[in-house]
Protein backbone atom coordinates (compact mmCIF):
# COMPACT_ATOMS: atom_id res chain seq x y z
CA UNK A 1 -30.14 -17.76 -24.59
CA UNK A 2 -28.73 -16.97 -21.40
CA UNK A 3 -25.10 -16.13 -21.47
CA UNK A 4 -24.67 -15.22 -17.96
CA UNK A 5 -23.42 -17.50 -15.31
CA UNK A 6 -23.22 -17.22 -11.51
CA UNK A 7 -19.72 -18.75 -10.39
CA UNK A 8 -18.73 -18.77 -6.63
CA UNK A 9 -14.57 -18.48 -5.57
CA UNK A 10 -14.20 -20.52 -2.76
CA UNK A 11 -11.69 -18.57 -0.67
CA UNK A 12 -10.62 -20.55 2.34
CA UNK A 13 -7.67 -22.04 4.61
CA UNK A 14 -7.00 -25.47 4.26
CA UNK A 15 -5.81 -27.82 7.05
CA UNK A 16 -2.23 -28.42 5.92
CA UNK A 17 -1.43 -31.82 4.83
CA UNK A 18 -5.12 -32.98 6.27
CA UNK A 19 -7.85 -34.29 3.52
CA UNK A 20 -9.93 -35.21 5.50
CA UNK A 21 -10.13 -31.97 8.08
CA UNK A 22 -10.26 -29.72 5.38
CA UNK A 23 -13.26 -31.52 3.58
CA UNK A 24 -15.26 -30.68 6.93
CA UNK A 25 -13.78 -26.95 6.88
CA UNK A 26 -15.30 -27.14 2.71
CA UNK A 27 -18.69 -28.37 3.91
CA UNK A 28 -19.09 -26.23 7.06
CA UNK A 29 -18.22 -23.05 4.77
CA UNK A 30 -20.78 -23.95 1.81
CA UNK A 31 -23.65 -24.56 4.16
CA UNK A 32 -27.03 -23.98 2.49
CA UNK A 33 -25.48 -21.58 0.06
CA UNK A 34 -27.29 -20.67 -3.13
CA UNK A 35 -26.86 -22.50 -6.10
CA UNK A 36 -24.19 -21.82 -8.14
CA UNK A 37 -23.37 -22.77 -11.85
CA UNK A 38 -19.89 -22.58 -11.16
CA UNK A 39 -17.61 -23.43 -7.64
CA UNK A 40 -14.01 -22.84 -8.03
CA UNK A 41 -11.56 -23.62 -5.13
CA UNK A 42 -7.97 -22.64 -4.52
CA UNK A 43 -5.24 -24.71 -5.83
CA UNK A 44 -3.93 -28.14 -4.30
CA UNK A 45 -7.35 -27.63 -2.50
CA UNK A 46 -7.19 -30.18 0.46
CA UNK A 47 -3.79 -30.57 1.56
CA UNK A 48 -2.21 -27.15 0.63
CA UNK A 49 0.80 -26.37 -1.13
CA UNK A 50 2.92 -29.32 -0.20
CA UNK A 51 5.81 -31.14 -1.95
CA UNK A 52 5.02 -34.27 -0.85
CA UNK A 53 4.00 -35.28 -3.91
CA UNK A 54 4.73 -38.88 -2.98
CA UNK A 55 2.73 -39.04 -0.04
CA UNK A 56 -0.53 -37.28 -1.29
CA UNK A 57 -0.71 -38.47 -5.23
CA UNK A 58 -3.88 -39.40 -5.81
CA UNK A 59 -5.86 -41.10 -8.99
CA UNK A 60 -9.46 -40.81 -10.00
CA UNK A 61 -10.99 -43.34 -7.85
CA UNK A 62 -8.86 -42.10 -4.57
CA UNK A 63 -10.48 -39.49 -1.62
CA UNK A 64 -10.31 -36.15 -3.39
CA UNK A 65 -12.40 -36.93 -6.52
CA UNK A 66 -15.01 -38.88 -4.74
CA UNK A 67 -15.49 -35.88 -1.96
CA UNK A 68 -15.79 -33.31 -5.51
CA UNK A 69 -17.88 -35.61 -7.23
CA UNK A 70 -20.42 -35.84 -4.34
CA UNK A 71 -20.06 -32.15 -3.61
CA UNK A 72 -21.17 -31.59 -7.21
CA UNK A 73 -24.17 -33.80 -7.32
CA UNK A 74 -24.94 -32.19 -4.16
CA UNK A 75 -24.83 -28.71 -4.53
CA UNK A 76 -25.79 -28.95 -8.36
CA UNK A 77 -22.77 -26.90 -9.11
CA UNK A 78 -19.72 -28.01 -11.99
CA UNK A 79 -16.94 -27.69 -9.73
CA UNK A 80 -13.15 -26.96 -10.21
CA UNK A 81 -10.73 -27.97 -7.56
CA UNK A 82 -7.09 -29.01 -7.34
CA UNK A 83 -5.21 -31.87 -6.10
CA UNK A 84 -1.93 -34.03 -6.64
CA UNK A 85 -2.63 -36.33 -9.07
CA UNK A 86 -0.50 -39.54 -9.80
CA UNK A 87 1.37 -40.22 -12.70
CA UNK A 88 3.30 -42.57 -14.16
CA UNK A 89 6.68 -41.36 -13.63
CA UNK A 90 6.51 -38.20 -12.10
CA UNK A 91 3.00 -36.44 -10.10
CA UNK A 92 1.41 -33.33 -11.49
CA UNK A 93 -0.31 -30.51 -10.04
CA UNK A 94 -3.88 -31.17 -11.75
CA UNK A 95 -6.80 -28.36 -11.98
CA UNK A 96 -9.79 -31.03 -11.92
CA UNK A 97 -13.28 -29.55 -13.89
CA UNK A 98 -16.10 -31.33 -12.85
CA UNK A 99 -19.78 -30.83 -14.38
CA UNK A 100 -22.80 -30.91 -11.80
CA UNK A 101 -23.09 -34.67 -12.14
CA UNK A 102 -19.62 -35.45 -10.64
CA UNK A 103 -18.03 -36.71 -14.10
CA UNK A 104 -14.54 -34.97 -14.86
CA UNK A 105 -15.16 -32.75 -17.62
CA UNK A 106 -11.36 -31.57 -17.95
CA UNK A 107 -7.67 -31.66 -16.39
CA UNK A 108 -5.28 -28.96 -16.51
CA UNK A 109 -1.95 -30.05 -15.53
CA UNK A 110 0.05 -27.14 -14.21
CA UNK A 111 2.62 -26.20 -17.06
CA UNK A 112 5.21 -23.87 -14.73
CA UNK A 113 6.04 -25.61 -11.70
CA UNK A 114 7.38 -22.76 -9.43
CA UNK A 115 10.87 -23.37 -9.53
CA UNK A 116 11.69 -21.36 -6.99
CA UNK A 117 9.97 -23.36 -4.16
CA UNK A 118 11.32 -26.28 -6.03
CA UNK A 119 8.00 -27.77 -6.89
CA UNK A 120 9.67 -28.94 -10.28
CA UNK A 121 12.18 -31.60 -8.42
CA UNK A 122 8.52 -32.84 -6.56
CA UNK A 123 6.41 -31.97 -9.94
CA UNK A 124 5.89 -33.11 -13.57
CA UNK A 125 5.32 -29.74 -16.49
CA UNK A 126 2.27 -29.97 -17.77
CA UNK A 127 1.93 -29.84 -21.87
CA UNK A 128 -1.52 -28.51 -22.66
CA UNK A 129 -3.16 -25.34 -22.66
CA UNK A 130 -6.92 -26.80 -21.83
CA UNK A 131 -9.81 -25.00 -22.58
CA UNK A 132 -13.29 -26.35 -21.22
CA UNK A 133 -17.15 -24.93 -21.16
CA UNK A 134 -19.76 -24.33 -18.85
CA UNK A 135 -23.13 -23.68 -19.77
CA UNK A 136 -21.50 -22.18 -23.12
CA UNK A 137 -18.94 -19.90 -21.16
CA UNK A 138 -15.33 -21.12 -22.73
CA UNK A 139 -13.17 -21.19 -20.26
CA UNK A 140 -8.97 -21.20 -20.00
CA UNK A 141 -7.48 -22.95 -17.13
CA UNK A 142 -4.11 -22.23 -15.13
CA UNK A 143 -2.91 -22.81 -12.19
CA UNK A 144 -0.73 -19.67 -9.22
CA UNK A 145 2.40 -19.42 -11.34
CA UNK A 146 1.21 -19.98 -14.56
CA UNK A 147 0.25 -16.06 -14.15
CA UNK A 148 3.55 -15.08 -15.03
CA UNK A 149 3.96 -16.29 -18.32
CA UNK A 150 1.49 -14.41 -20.47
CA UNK A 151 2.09 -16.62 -23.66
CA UNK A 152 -0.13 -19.32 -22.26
CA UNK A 153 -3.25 -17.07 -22.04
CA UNK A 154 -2.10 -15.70 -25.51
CA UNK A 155 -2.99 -19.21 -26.62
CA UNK A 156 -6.42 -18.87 -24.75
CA UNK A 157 -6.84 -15.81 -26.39
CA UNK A 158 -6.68 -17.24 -29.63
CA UNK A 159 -9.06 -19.69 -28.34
CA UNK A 160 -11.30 -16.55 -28.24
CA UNK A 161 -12.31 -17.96 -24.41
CA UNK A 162 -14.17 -15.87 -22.28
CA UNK A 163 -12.99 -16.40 -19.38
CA UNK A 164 -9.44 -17.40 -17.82
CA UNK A 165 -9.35 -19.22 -13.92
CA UNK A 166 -6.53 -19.57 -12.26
CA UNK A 167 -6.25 -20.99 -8.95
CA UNK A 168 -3.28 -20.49 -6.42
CA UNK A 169 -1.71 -20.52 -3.77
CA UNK A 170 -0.20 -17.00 -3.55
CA UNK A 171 1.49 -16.19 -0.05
CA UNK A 172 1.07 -12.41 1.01
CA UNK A 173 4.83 -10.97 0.20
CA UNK A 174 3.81 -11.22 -3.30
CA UNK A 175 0.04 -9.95 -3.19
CA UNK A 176 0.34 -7.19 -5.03
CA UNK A 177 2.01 -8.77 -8.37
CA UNK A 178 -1.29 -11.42 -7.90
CA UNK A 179 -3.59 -8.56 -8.44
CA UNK A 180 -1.35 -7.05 -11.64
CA UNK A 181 -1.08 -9.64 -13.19
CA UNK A 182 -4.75 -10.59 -12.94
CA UNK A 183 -6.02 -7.49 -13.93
CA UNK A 184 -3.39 -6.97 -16.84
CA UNK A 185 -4.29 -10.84 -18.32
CA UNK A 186 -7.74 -9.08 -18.36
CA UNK A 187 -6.55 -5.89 -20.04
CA UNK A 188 -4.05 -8.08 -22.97
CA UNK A 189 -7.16 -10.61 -24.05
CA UNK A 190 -10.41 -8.73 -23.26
CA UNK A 191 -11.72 -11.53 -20.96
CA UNK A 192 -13.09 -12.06 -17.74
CA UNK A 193 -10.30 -13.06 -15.50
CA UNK A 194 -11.18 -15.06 -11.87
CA UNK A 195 -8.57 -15.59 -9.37
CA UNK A 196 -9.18 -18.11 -6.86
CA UNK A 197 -6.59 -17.82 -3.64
CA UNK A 198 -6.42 -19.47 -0.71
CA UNK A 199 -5.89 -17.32 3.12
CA UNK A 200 -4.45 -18.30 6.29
CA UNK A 201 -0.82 -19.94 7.15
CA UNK A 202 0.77 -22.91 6.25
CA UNK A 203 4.58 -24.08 7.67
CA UNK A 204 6.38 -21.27 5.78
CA UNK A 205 4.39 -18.78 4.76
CA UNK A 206 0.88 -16.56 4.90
CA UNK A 207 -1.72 -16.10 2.76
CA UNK A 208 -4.04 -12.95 2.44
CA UNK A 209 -6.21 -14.06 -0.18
CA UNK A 210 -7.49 -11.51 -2.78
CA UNK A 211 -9.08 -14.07 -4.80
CA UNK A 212 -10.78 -11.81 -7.51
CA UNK A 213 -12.16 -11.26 -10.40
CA UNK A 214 -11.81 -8.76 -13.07
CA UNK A 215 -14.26 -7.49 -15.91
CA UNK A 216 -12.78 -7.32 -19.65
CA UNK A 217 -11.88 -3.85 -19.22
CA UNK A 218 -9.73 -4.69 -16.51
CA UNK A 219 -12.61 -3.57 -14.06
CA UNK A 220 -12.18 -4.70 -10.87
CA UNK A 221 -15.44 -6.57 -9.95
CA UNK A 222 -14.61 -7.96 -6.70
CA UNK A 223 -11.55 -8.84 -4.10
CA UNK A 224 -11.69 -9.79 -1.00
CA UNK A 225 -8.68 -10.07 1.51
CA UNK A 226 -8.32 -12.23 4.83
CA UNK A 227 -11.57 -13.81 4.77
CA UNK A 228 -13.38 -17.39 4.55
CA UNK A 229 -15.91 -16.94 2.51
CA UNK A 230 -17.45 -18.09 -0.96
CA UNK A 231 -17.54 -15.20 -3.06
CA UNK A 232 -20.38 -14.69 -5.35
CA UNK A 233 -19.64 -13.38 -9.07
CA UNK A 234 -22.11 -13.00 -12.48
CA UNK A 235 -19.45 -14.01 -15.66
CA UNK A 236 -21.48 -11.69 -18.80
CA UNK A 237 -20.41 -13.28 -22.01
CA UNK A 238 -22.32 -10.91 -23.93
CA UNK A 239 -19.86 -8.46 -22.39
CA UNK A 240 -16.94 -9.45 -23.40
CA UNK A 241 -18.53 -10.28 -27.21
CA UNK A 242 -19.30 -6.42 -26.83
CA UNK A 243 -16.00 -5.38 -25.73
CA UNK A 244 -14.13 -7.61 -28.25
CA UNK A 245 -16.66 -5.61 -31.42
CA UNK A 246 -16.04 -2.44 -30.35
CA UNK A 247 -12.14 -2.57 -29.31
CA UNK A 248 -11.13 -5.68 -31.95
CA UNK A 249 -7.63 -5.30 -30.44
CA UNK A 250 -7.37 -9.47 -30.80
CA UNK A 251 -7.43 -9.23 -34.25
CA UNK A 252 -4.28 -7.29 -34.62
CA UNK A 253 -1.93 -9.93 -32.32
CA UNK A 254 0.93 -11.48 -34.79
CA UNK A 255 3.43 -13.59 -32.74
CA UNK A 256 1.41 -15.94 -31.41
């Protein structure tokens, strides 16, 4: 059986508030590119971090899934992307899994809204840690801020997932707490950890990137700052099996 699988992090700068210009900027970036089993992209992917929830809520049938859905079937890849979706009474900020057919597999709505940019007066808290597969690979999903509040990947760990995504967008003054935190939510649940960021400059603020991904040792496998690029990774889960045998650290966890 083969427990590896070859995921790409999809490090770019969307056009702010623009679908439909940053679905060119996606297309022109991914090219003829290998395939990949996995294609993450940063979060809110085509409009950018924006608080007009109102304006760019979307549902299942609208722009955003149908340009993922084809982009899957295309490129043969399960995708995971993020977008605004549409709720009943308040909008979320949704991590969308897609398998390589285009069917929606999973959606993670973001439990911490950052508070501090006020996206909980525009937002709705997600409830539910979700944990999803590909090819085998169990997977925990989160979304920039989320990072913060180990207690949710706690959950995942008792999940016994392999891997932990999170996909953000995490402006430069704050960089180095990005890669910390990524590299201790490694460390605390033996795991692969991949963060997905997004570069460039929207109104307020700049972003350098640094989308990553770290080994279940805490290993740094790969970061990359400043650049537009898709950024090739192999996720081992006979790694982290053998990591979890040999250091059973997970077994010994008694609050959560």
């Amino acid at each position: 059986m083969n427990k590896k699988i070859k995921i790409g992090l999809v490090q770019y700068s969307p056009v702010w508030e623009d679908k439909t210009a940053s679905e060119d900027k996606i297309k022109n970036l991914l090219g003829n590119n290998d395939e990949f089993d996995l294609l993450v992209f940063p979060e809110m992917t085509l409009t950018g971090f924006t608080m007009h929830s109102e304006k760019f809520a979307e549902s299942f049938e609208d722009e955003t899934f149908t340009f993922f859905s084809k982009l899957s079937r295309s490129s043969k890849s399960a995708i995971m992307y993020g977008f605004i979706e549409k709720g009943k009474k308040k909008n979320f900020n949704t991590l969308v899994h897609l398998n390589n057919q285009g069917k929606v597999i999973n959606t993670y709505r973001k439990i911490h809204p950052f508070s501090y940019a006020k996206e909980d007066k525009s937002f709705g808290k997600g409830k539910n840690p979700i944990v999803t597969k590909v090819k085998g690979l169990k997977i925990g999903l989160s979304i920039c801020y989320d990072l913060r509040f180990p207690e949710l990947y706690r959950l995942y760990a008792k999940e016994k997932v392999d891997c932990i995504i999170d996909i953000a967008n995490w402006p430069d003054t704050r960089i180095e707490h990005w890669q910390s935190l990524l590299k201790a939510r490694a460390i605390e649940n033996q795991c692969y950890v991949v963060g997905v960021n997004r570069v460039g400059n929207d109104p307020k603020l700049h972003y350098s990137g640094f989308s990553s991904v770290f080994d279940p040792m805490g290993k740094e496998i790969v970061a990359v700052e400043n650049e537009e690029k898709i950024i090739e990774v192999e996720i081992n889960k006979s790694y982290v099996d053998e990591v979890r045998k040999k250091l059973p650290f997970l077994n010994d966890m008694r609050l959560i």
